[in-house]
N, C-alpha and C. Protein backbone atom coordinates (compact mmCIF):
# COMPACT_ATOMS: atom_id res chain seq x y z
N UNK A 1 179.44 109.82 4.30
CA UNK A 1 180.34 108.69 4.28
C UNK A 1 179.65 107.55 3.57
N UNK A 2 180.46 107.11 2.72
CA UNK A 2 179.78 105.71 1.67
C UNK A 2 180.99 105.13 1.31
N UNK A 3 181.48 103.88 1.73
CA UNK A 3 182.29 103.35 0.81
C UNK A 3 182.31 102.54 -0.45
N UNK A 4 180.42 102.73 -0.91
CA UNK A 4 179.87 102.22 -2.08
C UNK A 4 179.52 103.23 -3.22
N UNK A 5 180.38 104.55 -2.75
CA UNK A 5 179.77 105.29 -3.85
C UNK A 5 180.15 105.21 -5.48
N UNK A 6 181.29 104.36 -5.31
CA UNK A 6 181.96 104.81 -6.86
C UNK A 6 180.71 103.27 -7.60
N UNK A 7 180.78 102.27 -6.82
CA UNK A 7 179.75 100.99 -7.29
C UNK A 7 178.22 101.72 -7.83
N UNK A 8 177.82 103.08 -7.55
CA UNK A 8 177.02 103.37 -7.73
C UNK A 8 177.15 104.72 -8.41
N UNK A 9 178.01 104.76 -9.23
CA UNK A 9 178.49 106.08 -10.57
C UNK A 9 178.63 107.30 -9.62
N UNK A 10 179.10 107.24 -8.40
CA UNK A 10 179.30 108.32 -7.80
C UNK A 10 177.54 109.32 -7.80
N UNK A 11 176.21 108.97 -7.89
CA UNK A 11 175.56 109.62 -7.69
C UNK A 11 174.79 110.17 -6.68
N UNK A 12 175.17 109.59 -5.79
CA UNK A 12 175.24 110.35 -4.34
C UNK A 12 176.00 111.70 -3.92
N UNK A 13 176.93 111.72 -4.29
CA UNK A 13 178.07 112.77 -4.59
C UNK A 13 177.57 113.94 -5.68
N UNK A 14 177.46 113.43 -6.93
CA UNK A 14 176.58 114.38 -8.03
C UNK A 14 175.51 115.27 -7.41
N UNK A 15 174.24 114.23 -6.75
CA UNK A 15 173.09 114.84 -6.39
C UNK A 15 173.57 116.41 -5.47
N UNK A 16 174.46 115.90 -4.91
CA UNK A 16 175.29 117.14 -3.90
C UNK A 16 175.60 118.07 -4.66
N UNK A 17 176.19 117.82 -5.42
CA UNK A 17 176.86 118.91 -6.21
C UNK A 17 175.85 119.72 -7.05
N UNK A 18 175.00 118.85 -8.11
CA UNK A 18 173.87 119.61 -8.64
C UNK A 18 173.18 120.41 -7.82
N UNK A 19 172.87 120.06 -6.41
CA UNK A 19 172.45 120.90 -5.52
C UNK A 19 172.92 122.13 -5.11
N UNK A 20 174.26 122.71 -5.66
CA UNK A 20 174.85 123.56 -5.42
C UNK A 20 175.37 123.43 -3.96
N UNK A 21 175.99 121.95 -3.13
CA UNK A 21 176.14 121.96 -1.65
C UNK A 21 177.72 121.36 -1.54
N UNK A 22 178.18 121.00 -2.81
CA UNK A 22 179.16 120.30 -2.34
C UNK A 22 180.68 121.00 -1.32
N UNK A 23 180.11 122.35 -1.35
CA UNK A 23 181.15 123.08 -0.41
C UNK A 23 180.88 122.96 1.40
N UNK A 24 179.42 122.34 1.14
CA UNK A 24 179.28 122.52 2.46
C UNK A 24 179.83 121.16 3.67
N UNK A 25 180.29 119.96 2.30
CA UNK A 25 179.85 118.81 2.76
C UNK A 25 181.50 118.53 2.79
N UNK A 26 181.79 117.30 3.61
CA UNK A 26 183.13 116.68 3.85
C UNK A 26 182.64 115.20 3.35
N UNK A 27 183.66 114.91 2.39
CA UNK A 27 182.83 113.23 2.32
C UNK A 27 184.20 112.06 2.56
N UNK A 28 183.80 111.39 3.07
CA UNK A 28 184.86 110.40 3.39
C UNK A 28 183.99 108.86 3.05
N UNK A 29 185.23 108.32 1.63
CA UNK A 29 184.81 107.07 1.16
C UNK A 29 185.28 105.61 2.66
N UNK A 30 184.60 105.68 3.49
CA UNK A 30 184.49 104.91 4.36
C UNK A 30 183.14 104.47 5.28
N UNK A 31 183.13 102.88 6.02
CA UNK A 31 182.06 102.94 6.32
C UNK A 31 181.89 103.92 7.84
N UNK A 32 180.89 104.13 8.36
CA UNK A 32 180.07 104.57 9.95
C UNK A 32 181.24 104.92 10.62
N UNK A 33 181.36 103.58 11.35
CA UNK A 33 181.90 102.82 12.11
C UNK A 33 183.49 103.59 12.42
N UNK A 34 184.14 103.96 11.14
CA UNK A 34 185.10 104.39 10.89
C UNK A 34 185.39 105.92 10.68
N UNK A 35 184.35 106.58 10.82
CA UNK A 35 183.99 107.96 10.98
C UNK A 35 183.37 108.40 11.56
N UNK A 36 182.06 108.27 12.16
CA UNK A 36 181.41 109.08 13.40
C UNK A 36 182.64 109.31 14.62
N UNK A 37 183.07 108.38 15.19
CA UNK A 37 183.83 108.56 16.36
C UNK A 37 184.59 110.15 16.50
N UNK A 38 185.22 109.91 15.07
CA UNK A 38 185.97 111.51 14.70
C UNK A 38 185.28 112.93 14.67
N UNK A 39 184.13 112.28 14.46
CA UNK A 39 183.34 113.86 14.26
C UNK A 39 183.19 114.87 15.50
N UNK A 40 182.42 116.08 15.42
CA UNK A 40 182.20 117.02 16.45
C UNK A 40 180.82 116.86 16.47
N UNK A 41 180.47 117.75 17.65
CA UNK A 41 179.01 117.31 17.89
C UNK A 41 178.34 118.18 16.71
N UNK A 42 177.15 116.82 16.50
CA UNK A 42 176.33 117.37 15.46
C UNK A 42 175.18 117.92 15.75
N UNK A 43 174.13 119.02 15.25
CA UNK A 43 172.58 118.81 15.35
C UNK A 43 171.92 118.05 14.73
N UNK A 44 172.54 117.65 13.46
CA UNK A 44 171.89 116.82 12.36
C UNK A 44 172.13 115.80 11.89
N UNK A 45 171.77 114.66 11.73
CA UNK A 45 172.28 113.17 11.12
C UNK A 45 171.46 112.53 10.30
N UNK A 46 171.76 112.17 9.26
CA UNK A 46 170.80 111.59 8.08
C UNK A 46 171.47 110.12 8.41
N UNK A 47 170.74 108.62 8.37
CA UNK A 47 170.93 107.45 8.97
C UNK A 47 170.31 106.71 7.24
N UNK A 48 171.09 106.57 6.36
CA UNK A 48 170.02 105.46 5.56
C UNK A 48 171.21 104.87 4.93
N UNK A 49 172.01 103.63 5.58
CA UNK A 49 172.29 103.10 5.42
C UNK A 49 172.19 101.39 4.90
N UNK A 50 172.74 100.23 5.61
CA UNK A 50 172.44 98.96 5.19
C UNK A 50 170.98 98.86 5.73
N UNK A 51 170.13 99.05 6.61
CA UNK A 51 168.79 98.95 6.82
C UNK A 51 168.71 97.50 7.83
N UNK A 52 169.80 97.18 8.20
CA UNK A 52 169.82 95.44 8.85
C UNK A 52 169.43 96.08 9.86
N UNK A 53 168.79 95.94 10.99
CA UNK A 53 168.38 96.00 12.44
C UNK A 53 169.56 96.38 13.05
N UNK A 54 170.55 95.38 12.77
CA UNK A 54 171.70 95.92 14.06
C UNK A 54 172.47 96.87 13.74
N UNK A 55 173.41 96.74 12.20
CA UNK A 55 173.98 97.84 11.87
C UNK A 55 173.45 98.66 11.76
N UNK A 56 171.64 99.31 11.82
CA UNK A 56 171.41 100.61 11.77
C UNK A 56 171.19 101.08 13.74
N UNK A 57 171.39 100.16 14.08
CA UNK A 57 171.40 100.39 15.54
C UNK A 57 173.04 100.93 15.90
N UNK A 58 173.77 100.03 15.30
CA UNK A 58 175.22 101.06 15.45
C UNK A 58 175.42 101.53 14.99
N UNK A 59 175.00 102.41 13.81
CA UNK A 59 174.94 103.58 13.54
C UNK A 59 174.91 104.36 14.00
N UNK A 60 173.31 104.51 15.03
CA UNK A 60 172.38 105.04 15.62
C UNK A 60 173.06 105.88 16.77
N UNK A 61 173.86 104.43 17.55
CA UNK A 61 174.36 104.62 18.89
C UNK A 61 175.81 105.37 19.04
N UNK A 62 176.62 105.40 18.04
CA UNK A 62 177.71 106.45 17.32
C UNK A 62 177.87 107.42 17.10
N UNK A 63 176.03 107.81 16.11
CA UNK A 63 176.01 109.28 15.82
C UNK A 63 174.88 109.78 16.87
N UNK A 64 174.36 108.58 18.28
CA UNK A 64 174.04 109.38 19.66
C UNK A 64 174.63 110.25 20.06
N UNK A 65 175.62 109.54 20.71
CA UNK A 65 177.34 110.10 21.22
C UNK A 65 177.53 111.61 20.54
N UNK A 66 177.17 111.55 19.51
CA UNK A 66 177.66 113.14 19.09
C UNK A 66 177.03 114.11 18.86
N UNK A 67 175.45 113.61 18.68
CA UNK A 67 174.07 114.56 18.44
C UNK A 67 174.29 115.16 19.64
N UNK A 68 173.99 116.52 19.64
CA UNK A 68 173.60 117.68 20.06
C UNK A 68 172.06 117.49 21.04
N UNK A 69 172.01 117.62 22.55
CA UNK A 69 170.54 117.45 22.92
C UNK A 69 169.74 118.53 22.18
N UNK A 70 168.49 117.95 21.92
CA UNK A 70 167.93 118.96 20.59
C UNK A 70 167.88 118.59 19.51
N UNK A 71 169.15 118.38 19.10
CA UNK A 71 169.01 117.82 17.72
C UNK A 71 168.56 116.69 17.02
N UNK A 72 168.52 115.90 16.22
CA UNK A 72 167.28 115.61 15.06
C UNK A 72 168.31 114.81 14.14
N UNK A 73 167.82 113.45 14.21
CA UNK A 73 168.50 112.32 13.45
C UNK A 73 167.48 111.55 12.40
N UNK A 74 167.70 111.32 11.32
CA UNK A 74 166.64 110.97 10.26
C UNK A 74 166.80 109.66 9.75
N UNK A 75 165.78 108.73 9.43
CA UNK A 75 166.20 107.62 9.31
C UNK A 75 165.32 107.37 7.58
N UNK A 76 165.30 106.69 6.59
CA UNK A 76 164.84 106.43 5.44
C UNK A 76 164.20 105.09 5.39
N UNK A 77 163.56 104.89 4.52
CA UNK A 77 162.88 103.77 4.11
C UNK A 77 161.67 102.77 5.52
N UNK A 78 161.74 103.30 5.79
CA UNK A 78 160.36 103.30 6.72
C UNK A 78 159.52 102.12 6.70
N UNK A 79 159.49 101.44 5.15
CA UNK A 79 158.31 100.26 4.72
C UNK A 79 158.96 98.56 4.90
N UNK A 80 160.49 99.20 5.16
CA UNK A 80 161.15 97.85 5.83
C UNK A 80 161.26 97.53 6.91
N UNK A 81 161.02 96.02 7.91
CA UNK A 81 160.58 96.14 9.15
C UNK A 81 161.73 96.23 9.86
N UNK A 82 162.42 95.92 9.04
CA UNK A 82 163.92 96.40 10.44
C UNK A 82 163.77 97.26 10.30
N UNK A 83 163.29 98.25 9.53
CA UNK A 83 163.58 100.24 10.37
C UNK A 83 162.40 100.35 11.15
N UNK A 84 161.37 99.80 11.16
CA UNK A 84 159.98 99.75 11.60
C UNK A 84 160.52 99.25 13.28
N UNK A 85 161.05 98.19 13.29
CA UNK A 85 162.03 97.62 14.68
C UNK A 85 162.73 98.54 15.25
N UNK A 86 163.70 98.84 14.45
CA UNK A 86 164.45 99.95 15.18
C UNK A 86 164.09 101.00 15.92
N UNK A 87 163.08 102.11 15.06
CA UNK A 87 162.34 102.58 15.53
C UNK A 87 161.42 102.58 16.54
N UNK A 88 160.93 101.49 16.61
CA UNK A 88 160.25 101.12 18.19
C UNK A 88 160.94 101.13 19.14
N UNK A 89 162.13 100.79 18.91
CA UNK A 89 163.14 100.14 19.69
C UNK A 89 164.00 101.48 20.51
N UNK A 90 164.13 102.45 20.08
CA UNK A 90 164.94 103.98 20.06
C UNK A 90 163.53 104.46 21.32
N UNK A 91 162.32 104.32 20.18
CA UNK A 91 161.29 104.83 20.78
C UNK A 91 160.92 104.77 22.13
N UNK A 92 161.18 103.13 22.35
CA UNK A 92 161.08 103.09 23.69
C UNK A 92 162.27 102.80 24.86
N UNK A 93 163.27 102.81 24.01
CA UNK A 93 164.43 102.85 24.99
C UNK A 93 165.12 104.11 25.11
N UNK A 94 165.01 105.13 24.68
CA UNK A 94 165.64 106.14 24.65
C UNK A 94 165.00 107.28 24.70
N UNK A 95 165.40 108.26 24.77
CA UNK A 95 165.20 109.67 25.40
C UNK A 95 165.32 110.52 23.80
N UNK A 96 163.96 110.05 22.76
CA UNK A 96 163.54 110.56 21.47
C UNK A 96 162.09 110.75 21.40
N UNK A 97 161.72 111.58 20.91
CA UNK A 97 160.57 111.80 20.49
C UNK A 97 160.16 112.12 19.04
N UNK A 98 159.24 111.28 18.26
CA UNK A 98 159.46 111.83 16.77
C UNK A 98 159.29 113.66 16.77
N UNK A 99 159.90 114.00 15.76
CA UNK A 99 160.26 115.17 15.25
C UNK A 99 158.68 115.67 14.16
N UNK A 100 158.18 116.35 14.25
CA UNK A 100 157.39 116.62 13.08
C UNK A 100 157.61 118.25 12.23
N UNK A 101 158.46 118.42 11.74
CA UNK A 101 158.66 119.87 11.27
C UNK A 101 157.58 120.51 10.79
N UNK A 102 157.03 119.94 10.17
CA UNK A 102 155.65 120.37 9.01
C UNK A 102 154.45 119.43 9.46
N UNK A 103 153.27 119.50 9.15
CA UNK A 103 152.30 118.37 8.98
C UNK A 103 152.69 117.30 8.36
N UNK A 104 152.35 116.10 8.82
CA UNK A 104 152.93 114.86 8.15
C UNK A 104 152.30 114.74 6.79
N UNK A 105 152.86 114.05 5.36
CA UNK A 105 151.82 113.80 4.28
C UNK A 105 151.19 113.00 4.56
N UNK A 106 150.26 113.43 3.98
CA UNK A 106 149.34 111.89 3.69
C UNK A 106 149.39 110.78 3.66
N UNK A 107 149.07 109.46 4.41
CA UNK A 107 149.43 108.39 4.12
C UNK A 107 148.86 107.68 2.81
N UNK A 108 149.63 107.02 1.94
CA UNK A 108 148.79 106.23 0.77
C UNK A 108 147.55 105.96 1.08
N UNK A 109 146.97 105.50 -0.19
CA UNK A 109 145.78 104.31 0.09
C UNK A 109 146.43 103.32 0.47
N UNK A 110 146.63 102.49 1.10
CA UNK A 110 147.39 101.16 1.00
C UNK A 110 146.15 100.35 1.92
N UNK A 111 146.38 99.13 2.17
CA UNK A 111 145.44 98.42 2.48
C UNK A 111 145.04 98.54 4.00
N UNK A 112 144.11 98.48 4.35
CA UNK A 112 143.52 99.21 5.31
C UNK A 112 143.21 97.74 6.48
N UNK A 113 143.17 97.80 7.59
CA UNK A 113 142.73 96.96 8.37
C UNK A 113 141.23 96.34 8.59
N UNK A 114 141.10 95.73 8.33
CA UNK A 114 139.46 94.98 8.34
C UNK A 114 138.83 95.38 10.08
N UNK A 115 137.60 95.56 9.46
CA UNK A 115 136.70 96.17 11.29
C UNK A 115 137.17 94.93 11.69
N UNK A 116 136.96 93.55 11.49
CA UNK A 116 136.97 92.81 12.73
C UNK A 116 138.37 92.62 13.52
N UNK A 117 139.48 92.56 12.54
CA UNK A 117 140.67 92.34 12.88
C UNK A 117 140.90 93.74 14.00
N UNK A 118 140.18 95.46 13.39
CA UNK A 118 140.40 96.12 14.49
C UNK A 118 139.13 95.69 15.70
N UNK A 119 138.65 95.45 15.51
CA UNK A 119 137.65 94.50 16.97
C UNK A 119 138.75 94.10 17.42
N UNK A 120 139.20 93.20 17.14
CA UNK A 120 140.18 92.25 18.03
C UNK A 120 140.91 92.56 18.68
N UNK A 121 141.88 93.21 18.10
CA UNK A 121 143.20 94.03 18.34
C UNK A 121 142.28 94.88 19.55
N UNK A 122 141.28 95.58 19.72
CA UNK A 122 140.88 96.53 20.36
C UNK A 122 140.62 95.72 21.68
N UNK A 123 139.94 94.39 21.79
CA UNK A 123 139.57 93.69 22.74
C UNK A 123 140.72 93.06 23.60
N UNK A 124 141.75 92.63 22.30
CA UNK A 124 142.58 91.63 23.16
C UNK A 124 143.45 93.20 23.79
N UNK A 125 143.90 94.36 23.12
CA UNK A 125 144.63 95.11 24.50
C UNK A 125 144.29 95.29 25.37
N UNK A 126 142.96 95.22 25.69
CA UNK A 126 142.40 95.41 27.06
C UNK A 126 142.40 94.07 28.31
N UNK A 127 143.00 93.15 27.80
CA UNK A 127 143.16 91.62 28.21
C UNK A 127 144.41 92.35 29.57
N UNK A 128 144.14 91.55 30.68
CA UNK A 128 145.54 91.58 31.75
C UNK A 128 146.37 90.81 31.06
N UNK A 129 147.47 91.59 30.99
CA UNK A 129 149.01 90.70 30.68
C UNK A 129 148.95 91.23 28.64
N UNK A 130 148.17 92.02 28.46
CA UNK A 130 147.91 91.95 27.04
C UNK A 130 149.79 91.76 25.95
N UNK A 131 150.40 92.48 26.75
CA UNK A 131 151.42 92.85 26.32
C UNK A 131 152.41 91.76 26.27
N UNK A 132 152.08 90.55 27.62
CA UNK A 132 153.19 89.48 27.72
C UNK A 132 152.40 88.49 26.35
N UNK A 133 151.09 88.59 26.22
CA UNK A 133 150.45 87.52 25.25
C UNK A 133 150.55 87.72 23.45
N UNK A 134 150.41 89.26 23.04
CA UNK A 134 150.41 89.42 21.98
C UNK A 134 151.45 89.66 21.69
N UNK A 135 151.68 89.99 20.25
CA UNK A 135 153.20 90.92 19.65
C UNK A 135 152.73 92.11 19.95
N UNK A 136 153.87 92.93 19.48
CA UNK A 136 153.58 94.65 20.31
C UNK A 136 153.01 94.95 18.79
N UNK A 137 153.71 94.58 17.64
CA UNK A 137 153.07 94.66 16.41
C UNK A 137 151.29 94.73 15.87
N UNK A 138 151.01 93.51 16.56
CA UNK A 138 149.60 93.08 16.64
C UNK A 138 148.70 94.37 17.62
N UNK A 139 149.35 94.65 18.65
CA UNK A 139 148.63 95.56 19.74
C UNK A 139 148.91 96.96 19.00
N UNK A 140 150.27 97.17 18.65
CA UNK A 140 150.08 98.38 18.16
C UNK A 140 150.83 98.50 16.85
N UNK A 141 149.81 98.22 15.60
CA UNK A 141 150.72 98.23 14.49
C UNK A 141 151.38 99.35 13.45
N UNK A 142 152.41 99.32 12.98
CA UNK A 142 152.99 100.51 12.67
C UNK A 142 152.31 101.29 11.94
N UNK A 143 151.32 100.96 11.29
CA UNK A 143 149.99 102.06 11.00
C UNK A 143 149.99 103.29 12.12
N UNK A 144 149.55 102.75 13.08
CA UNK A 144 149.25 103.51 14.48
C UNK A 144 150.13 104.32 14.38
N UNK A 145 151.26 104.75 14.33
CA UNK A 145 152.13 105.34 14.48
C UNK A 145 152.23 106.60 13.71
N UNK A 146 151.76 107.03 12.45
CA UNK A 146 151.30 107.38 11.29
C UNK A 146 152.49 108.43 10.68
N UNK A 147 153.79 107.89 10.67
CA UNK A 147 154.89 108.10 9.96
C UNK A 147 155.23 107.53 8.77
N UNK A 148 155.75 108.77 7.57
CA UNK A 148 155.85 108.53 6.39
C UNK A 148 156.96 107.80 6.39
N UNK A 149 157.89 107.21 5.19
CA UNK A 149 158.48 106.98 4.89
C UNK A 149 160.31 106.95 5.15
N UNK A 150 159.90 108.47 5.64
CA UNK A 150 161.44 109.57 6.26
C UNK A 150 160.51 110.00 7.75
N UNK A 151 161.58 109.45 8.40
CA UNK A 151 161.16 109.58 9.99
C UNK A 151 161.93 110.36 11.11
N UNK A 152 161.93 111.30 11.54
CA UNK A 152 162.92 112.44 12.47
C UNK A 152 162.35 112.46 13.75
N UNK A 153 163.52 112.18 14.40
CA UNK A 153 163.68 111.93 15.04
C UNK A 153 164.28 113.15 16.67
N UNK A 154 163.79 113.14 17.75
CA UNK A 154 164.51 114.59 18.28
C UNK A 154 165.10 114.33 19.50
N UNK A 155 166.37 114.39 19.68
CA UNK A 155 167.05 113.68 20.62
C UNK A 155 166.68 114.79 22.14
N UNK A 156 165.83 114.48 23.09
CA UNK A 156 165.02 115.01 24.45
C UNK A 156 166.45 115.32 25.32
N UNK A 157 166.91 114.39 25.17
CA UNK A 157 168.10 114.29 26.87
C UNK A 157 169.23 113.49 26.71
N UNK A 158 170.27 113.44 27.23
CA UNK A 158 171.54 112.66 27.07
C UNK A 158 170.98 111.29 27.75
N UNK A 159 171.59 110.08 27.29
CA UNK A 159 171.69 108.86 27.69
C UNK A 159 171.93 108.22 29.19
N UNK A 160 171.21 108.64 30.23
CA UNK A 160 171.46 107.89 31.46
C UNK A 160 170.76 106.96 32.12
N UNK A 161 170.36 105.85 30.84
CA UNK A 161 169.64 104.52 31.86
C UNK A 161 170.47 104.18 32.40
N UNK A 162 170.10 103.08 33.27
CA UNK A 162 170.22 102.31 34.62
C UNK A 162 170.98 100.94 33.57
N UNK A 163 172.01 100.56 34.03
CA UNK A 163 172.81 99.49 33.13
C UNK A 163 171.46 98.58 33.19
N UNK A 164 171.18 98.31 34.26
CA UNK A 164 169.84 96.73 33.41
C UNK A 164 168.40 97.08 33.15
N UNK A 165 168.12 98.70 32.79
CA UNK A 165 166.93 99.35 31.90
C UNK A 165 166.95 98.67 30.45
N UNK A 166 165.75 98.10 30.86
CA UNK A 166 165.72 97.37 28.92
C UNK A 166 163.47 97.61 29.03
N UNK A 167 163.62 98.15 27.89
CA UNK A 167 162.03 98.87 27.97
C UNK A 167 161.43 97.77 26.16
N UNK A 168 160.26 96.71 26.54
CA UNK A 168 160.08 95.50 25.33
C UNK A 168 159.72 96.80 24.39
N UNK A 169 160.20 96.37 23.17
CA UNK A 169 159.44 97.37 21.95
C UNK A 169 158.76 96.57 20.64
């Protein structure tokens, strides 16, 4: 579902087709919002949409409802911090565990954390209250986590928190 595909020469659609898949696929020029509800339960959900924090959260919570326990929801672009948010956010409110099919790749070279800054970080989590004082960022930064880019996701159990379960991420 894209209701931006023709703004973008229809190559979302192409890539399908060159792939030899377009029989497999149903596409409807509309947004989320306006199609998950309809669907049947899925095992599989690819999520790389607007990337805003909230709309990929209702996304998220739409194509919950219909994932399959077991099944495996994928999210893109990874190096933006609203998916970096979100992700924490699923992580610790919900009943997911990342997915690893294969060994993860390699992470880049990219710039690496300075010993003292990890001194710090190492000292201040051990502080009482560490968690009410720092960002969760600072204590545990998405380095730590050591997910590429494309992140899968594996849905453990159906949805039964407690209406006022809220877990900080």
């Amino acid at each position: 579902m894209d209701p931006f595909q023709a703004q973008f020469g229809e190559c979302g659609l192409e890539m399908v087709r060159r792939a030899g898949l377009n029989h497999r696929m149903t596409f409807h020029r509309k947004f989320a919002e306006e199609v998950i509800p309809s669907l049947p339960e899925v095992g599989f959900a690819f999520i790389d949409a607007s990337h805003l924090f909230d709309l990929t959260l209702c996304e998220f919570v739409l194509t919950d409802k219909r994932l399959s326990v077991g099944g495996v929801v994928a999210f893109h672009d990874m190096w933006m911090p609203a998916q970096q948010a979100f992700i924490r956010y699923v992580l610790s409110n919900r009943k997911y565990r990342v997915f690893r099919p294969a060994k993860a790749a390699p992470q880049g070279k990219g710039p690496r954390p300075s010993a003292v800054k990890e001194l710090l970080r190492s000292m201040a989590s051990k502080l009482p209250g560490a968690q009410r004082i720092f960002a969760r960022e600072f204590l545990t930064p998405w380095s730590k986590f050591e997910l590429g880019n494309l992140v899968f996701l594996q849905k453990e159990a159906s949805d039964e928190r407690d209406w006022q379960f809220h877990q900080p991420f």
